[in-house]
N, C-alpha and C. Protein backbone atom coordinates (compact mmCIF):
# COMPACT_ATOMS: atom_id res chain seq x y z
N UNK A 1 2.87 -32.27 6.41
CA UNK A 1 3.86 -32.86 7.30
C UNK A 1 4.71 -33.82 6.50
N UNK A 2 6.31 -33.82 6.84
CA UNK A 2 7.18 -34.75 6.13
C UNK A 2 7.94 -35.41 7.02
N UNK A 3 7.84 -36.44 7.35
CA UNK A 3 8.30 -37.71 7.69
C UNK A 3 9.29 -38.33 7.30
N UNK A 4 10.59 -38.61 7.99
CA UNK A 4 11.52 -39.41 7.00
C UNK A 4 12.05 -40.32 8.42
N UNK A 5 13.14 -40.84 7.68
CA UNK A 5 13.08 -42.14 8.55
C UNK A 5 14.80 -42.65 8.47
N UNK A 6 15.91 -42.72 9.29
CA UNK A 6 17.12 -42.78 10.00
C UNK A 6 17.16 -43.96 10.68
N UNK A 7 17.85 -44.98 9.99
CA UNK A 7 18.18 -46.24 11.21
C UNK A 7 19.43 -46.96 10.72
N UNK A 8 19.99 -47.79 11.54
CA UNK A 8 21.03 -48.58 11.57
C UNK A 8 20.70 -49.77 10.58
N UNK A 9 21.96 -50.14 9.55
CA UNK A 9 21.27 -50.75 8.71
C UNK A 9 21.44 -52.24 8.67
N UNK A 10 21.70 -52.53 9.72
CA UNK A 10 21.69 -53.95 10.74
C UNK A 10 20.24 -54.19 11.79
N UNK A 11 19.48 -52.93 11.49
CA UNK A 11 18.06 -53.41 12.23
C UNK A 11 17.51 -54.40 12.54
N UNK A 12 16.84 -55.38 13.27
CA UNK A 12 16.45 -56.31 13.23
C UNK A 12 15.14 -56.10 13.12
N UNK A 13 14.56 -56.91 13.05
CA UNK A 13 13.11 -57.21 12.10
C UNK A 13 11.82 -57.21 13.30
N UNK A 14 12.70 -57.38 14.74
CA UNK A 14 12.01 -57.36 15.55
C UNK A 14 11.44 -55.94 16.42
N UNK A 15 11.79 -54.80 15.41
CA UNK A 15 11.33 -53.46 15.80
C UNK A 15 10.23 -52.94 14.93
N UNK A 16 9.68 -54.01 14.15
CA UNK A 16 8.30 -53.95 13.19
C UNK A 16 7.48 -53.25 13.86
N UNK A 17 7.02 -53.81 15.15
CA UNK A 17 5.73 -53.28 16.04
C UNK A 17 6.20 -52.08 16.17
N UNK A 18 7.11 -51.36 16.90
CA UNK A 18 7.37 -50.17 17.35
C UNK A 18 7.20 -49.27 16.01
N UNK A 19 7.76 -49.87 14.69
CA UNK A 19 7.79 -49.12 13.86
C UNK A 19 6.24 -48.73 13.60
N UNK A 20 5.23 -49.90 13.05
CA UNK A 20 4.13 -49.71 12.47
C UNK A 20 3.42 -48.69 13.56
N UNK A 21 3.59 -48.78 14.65
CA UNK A 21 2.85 -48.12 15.72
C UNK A 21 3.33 -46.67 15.80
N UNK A 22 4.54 -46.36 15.82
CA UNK A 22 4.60 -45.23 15.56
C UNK A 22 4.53 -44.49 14.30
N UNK A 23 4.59 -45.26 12.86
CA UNK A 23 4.05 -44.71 12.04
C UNK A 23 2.63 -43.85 11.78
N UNK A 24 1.47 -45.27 12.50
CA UNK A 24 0.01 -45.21 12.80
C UNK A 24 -0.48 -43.88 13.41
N UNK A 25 0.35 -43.81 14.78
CA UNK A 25 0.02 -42.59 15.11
C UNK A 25 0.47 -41.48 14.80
N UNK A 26 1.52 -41.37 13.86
CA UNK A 26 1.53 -39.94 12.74
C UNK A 26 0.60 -39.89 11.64
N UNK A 27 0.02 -41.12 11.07
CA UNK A 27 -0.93 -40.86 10.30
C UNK A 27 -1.85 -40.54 10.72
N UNK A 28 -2.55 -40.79 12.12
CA UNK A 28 -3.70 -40.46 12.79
C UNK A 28 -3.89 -39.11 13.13
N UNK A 29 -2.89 -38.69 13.42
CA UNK A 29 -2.50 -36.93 14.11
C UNK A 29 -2.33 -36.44 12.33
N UNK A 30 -1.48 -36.48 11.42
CA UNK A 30 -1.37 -35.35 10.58
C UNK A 30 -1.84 -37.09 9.12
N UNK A 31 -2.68 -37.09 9.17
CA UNK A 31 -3.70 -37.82 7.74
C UNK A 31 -2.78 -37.31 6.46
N UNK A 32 -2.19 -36.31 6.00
CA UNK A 32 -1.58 -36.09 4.91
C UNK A 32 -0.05 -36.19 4.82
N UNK A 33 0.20 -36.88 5.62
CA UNK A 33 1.84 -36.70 5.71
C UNK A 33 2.09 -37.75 4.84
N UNK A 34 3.31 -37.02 4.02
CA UNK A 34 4.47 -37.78 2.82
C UNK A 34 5.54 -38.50 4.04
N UNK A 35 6.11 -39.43 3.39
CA UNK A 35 7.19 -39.94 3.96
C UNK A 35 8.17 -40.09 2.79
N UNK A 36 9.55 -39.96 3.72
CA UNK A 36 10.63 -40.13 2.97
C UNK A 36 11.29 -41.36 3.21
N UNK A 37 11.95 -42.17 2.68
CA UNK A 37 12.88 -43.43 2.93
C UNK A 37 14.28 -43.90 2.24
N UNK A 38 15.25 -43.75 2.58
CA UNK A 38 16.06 -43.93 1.34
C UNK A 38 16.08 -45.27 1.42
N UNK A 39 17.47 -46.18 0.61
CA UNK A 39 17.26 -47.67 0.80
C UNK A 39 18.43 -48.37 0.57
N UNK A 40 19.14 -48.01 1.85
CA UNK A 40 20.27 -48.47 2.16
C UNK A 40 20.22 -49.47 3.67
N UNK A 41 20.30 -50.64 3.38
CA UNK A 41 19.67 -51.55 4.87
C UNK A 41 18.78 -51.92 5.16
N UNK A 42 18.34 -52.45 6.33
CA UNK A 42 17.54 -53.35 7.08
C UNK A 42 16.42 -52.39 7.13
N UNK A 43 16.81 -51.43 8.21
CA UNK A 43 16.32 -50.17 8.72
C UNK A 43 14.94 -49.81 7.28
N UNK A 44 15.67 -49.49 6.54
CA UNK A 44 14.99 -48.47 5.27
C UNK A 44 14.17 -49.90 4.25
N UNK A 45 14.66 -51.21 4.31
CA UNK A 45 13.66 -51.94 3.83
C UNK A 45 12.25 -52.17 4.80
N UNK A 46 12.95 -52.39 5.88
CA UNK A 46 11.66 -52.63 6.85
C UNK A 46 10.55 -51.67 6.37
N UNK A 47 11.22 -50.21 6.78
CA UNK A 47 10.23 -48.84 6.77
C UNK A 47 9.19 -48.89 4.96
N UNK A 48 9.84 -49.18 4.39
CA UNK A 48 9.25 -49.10 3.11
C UNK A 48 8.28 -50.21 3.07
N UNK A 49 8.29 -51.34 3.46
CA UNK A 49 7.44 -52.18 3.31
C UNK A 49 6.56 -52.31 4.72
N UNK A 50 6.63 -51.46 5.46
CA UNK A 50 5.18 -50.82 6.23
C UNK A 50 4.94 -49.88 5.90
N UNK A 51 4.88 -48.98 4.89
CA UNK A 51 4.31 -47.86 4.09
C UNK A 51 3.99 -48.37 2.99
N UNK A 52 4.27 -49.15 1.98
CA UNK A 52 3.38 -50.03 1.20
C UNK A 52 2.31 -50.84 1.91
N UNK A 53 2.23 -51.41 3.12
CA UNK A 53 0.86 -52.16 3.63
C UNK A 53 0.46 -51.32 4.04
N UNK A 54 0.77 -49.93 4.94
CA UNK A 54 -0.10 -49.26 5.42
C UNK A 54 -0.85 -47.95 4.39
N UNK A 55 -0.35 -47.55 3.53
CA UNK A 55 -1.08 -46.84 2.27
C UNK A 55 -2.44 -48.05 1.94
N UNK A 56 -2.41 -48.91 2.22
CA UNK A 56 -3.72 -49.66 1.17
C UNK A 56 -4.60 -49.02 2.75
N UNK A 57 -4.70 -48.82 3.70
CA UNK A 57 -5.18 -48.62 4.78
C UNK A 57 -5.81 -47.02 5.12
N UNK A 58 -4.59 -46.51 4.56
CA UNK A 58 -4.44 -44.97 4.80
C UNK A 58 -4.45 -44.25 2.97
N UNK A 59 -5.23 -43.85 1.93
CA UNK A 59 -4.90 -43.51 1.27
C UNK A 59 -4.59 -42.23 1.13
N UNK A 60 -4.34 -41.63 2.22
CA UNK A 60 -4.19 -39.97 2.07
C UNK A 60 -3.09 -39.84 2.10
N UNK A 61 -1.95 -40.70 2.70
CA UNK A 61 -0.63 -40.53 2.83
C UNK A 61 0.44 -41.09 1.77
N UNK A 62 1.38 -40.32 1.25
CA UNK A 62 2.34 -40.58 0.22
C UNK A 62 3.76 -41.00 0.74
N UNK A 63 4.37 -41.87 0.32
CA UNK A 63 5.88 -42.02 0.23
C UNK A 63 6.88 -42.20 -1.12
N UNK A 64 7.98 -41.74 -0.76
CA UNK A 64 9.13 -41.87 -1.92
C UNK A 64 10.49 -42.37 -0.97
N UNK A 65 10.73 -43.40 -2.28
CA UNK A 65 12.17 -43.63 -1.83
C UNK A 65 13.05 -42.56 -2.46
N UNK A 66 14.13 -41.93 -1.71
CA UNK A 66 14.97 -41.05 -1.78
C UNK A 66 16.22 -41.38 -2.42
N UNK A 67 16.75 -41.40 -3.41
CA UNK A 67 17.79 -42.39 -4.38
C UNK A 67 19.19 -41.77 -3.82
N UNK A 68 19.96 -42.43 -3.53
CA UNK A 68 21.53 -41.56 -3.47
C UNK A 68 22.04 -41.39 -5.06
N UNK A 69 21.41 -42.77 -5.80
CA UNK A 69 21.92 -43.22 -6.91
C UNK A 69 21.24 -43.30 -7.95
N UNK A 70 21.01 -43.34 -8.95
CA UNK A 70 20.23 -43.69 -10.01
C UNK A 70 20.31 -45.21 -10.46
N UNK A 71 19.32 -45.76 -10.39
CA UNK A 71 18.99 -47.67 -10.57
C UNK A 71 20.40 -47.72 -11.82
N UNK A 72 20.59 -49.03 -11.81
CA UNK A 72 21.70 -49.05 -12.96
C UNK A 72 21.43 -50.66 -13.46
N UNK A 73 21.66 -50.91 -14.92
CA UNK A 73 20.76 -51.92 -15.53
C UNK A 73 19.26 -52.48 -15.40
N UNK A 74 19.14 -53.55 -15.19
CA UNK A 74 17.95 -53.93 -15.58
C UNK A 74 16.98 -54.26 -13.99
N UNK A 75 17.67 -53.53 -12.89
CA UNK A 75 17.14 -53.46 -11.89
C UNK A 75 15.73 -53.67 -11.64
N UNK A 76 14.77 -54.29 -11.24
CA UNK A 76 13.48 -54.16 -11.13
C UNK A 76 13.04 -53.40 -9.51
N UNK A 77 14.21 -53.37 -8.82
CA UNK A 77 13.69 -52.73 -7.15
C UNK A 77 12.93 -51.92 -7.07
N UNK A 78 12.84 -51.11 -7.99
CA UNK A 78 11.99 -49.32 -7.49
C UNK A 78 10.62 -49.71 -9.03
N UNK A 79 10.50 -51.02 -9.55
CA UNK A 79 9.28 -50.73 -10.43
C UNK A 79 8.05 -50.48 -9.77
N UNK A 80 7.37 -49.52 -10.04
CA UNK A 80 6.07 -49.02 -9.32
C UNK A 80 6.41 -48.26 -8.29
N UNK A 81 7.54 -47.79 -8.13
CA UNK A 81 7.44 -47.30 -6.23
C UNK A 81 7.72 -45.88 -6.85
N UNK A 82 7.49 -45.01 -6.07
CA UNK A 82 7.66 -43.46 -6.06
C UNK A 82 9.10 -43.06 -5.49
N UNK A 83 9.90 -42.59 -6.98
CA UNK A 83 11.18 -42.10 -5.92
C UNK A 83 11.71 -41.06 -6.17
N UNK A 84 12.50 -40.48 -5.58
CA UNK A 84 12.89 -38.80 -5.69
C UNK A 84 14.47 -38.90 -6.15
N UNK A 85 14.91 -38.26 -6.82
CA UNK A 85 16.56 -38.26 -7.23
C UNK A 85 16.67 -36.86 -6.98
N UNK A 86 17.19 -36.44 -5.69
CA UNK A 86 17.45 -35.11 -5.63
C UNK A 86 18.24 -34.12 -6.27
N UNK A 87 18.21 -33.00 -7.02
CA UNK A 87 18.24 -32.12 -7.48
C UNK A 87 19.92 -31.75 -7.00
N UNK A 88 20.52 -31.86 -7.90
CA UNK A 88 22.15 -31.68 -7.91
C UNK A 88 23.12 -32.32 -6.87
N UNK A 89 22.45 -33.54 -7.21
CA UNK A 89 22.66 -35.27 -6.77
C UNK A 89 23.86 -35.78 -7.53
N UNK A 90 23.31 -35.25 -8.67
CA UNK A 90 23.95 -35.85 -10.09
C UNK A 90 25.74 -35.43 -10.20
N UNK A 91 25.93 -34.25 -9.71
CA UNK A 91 27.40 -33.31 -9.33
C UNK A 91 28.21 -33.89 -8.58
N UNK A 92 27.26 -34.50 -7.25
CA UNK A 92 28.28 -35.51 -6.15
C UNK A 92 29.42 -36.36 -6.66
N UNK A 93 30.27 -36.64 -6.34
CA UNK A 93 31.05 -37.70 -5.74
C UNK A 93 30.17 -38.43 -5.42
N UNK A 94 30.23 -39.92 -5.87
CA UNK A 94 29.68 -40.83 -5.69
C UNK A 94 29.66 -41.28 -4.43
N UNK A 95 30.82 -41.42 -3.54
CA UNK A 95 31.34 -41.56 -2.28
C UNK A 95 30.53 -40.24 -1.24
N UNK A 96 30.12 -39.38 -2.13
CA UNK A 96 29.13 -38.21 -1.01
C UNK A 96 28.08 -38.20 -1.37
N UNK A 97 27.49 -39.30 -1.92
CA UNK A 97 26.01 -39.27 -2.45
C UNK A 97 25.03 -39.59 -1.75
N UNK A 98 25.21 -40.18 -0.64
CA UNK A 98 24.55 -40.86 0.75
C UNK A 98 24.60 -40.08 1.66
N UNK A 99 25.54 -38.88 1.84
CA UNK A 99 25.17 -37.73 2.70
C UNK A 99 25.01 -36.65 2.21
N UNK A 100 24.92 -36.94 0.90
CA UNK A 100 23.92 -35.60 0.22
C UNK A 100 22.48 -35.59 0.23
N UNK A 101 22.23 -36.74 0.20
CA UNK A 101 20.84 -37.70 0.08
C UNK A 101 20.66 -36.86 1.33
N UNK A 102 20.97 -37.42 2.45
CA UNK A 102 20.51 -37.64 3.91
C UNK A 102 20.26 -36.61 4.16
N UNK A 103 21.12 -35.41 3.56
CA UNK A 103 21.01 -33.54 3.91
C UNK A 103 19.78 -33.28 3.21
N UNK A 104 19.24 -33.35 2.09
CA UNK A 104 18.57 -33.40 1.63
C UNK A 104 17.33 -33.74 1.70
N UNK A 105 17.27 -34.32 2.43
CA UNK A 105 16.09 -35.51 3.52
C UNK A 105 15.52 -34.42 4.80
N UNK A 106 17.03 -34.17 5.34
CA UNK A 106 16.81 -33.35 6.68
C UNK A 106 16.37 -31.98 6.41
N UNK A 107 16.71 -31.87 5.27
CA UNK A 107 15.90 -30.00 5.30
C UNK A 107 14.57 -30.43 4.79
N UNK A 108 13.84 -31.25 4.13
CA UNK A 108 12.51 -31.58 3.69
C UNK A 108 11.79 -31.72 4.79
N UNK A 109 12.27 -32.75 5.31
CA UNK A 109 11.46 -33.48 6.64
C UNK A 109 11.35 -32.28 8.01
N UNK A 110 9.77 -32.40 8.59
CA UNK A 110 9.13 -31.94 9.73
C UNK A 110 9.79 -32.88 11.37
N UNK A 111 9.50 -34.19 10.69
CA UNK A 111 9.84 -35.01 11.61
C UNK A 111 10.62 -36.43 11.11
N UNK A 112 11.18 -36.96 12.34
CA UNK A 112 12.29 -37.96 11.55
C UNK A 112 11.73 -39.22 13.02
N UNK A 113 11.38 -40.28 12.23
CA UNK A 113 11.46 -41.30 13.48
C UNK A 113 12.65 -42.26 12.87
N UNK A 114 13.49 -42.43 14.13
CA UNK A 114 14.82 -43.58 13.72
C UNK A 114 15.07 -44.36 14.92
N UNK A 115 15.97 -45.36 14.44
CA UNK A 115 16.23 -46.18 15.37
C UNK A 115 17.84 -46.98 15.08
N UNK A 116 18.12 -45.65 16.36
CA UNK A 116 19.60 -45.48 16.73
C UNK A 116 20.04 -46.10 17.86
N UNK A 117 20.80 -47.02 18.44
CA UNK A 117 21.38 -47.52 19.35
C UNK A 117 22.55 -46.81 20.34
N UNK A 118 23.22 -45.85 19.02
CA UNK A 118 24.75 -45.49 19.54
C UNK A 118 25.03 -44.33 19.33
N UNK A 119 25.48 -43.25 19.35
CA UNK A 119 25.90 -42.22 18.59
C UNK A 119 26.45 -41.95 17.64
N UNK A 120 27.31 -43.22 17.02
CA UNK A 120 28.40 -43.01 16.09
C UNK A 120 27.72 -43.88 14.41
N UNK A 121 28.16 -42.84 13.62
CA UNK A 121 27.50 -43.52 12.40
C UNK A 121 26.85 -42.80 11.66
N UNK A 122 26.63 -42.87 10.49
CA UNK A 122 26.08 -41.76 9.44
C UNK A 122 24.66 -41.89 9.75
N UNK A 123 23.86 -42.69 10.22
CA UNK A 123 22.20 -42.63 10.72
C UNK A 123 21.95 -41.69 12.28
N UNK A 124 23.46 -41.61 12.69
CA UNK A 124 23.49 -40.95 14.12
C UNK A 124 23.35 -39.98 13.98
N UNK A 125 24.49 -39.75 12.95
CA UNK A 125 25.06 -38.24 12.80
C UNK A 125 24.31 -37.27 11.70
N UNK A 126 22.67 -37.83 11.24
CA UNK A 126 21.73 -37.53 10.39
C UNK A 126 20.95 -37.00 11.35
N UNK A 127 20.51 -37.69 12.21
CA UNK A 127 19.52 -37.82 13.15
C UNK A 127 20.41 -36.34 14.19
N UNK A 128 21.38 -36.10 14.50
CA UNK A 128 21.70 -35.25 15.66
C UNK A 128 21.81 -34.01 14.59
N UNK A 129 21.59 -34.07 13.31
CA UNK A 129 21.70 -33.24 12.94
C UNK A 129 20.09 -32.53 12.10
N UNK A 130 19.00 -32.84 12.41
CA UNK A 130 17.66 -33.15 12.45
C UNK A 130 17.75 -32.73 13.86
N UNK A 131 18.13 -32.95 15.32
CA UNK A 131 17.67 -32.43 16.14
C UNK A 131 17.77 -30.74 16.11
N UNK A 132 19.07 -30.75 15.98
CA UNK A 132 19.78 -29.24 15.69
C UNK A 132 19.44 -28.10 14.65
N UNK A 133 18.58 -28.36 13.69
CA UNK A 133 17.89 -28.23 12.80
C UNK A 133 16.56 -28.08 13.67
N UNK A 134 15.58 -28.72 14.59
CA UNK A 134 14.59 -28.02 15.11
C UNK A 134 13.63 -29.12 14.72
N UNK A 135 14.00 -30.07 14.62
CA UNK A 135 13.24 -31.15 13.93
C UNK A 135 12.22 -32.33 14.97
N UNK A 136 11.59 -32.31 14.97
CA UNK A 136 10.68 -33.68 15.89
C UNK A 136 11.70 -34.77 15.74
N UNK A 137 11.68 -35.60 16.78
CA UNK A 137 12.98 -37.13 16.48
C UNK A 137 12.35 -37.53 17.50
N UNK A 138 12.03 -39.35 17.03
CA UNK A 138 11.51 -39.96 17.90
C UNK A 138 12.36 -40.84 17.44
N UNK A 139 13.05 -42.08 18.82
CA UNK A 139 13.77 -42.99 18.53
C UNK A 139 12.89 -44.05 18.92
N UNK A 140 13.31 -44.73 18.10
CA UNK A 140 12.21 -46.15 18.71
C UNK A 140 13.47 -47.59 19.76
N UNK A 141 14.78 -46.77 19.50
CA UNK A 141 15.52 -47.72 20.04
C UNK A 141 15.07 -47.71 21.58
N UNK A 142 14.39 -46.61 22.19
CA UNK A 142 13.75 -46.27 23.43
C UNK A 142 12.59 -47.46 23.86
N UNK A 143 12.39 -48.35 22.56
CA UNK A 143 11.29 -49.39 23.22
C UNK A 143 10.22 -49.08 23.61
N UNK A 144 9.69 -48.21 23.02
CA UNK A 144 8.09 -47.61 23.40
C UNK A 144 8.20 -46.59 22.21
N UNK A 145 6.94 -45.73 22.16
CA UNK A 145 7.05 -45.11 21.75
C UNK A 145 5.90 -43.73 21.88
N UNK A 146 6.56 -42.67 22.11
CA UNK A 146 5.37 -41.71 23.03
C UNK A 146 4.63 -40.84 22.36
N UNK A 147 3.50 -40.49 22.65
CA UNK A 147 2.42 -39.67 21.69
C UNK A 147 2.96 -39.07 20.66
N UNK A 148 2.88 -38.76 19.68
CA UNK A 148 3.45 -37.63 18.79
C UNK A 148 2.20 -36.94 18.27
């Protein structure tokens, strides 16, 4: 199972619970699921740093951050972390490298949990395109969050 993860990158910090909880219960139901994260925003820092506390918990489950970009100088952000630079990434337009990423994301990923407010926006328009694609989507902007 592959897991990736779509949100507004103005998230607030106060959708932690919903997040960790619906993470929990995808690890509980499928124990081997990878997750994907890229790391652009609120949204995608949050998610990454409840998959670093929850791996010491869960060791069966893997994540990678998903790069639009390749680190540039003496960056330390991604030391130790697992990340993916997708495969003719490198060809983009720099300016289409964030929705090459995201396409790239959506054909990997089984299921996508995000947290969307609006329709409009490149996390929207990821996510409606993950539904259409046949994809599991759970929003957590829904304020609960239901069995998966």
């Amino acid at each position: 199972m592959v897991c990736a993860f779509f949100g507004h990158k103005d998230t607030l910090e106060s959708i932690r619970p919903l997040l960790e909880s619906a993470v929990k219960q995808i690890i509980e139901r499928y124990p081997d699921t990878t997750f994907y994260v890229g790391n652009n925003g609120n949204f995608d820092r949050m998610v990454l740093s409840v998959l670093k506390s929850l791996s010491q918990d869960f060791p069966t489950i893997s994540y990678s951050v998903i790069l639009a970009y390749l680190p540039t100088g003496k960056s330390a952000e991604f030391d130790g972390l697992p990340t993916i630079y997708p495969d003719g990434i490198e060809c983009v337009p720099k300016k289409y490298a964030i929705s090459y990423r995201n396409d790239w994301i959506v054909k990997k990923a089984d299921m996508v949990i995000c947290y969307i407010k609006h329709n409009y926006g490149g996390a929207a328009k990821f996510v409606e395109k993950a539904r259409k694609n046949g994809k599991i989507v759970y929003n957590l902007s829904d304020n609960y969050v239901t069995e998966v």
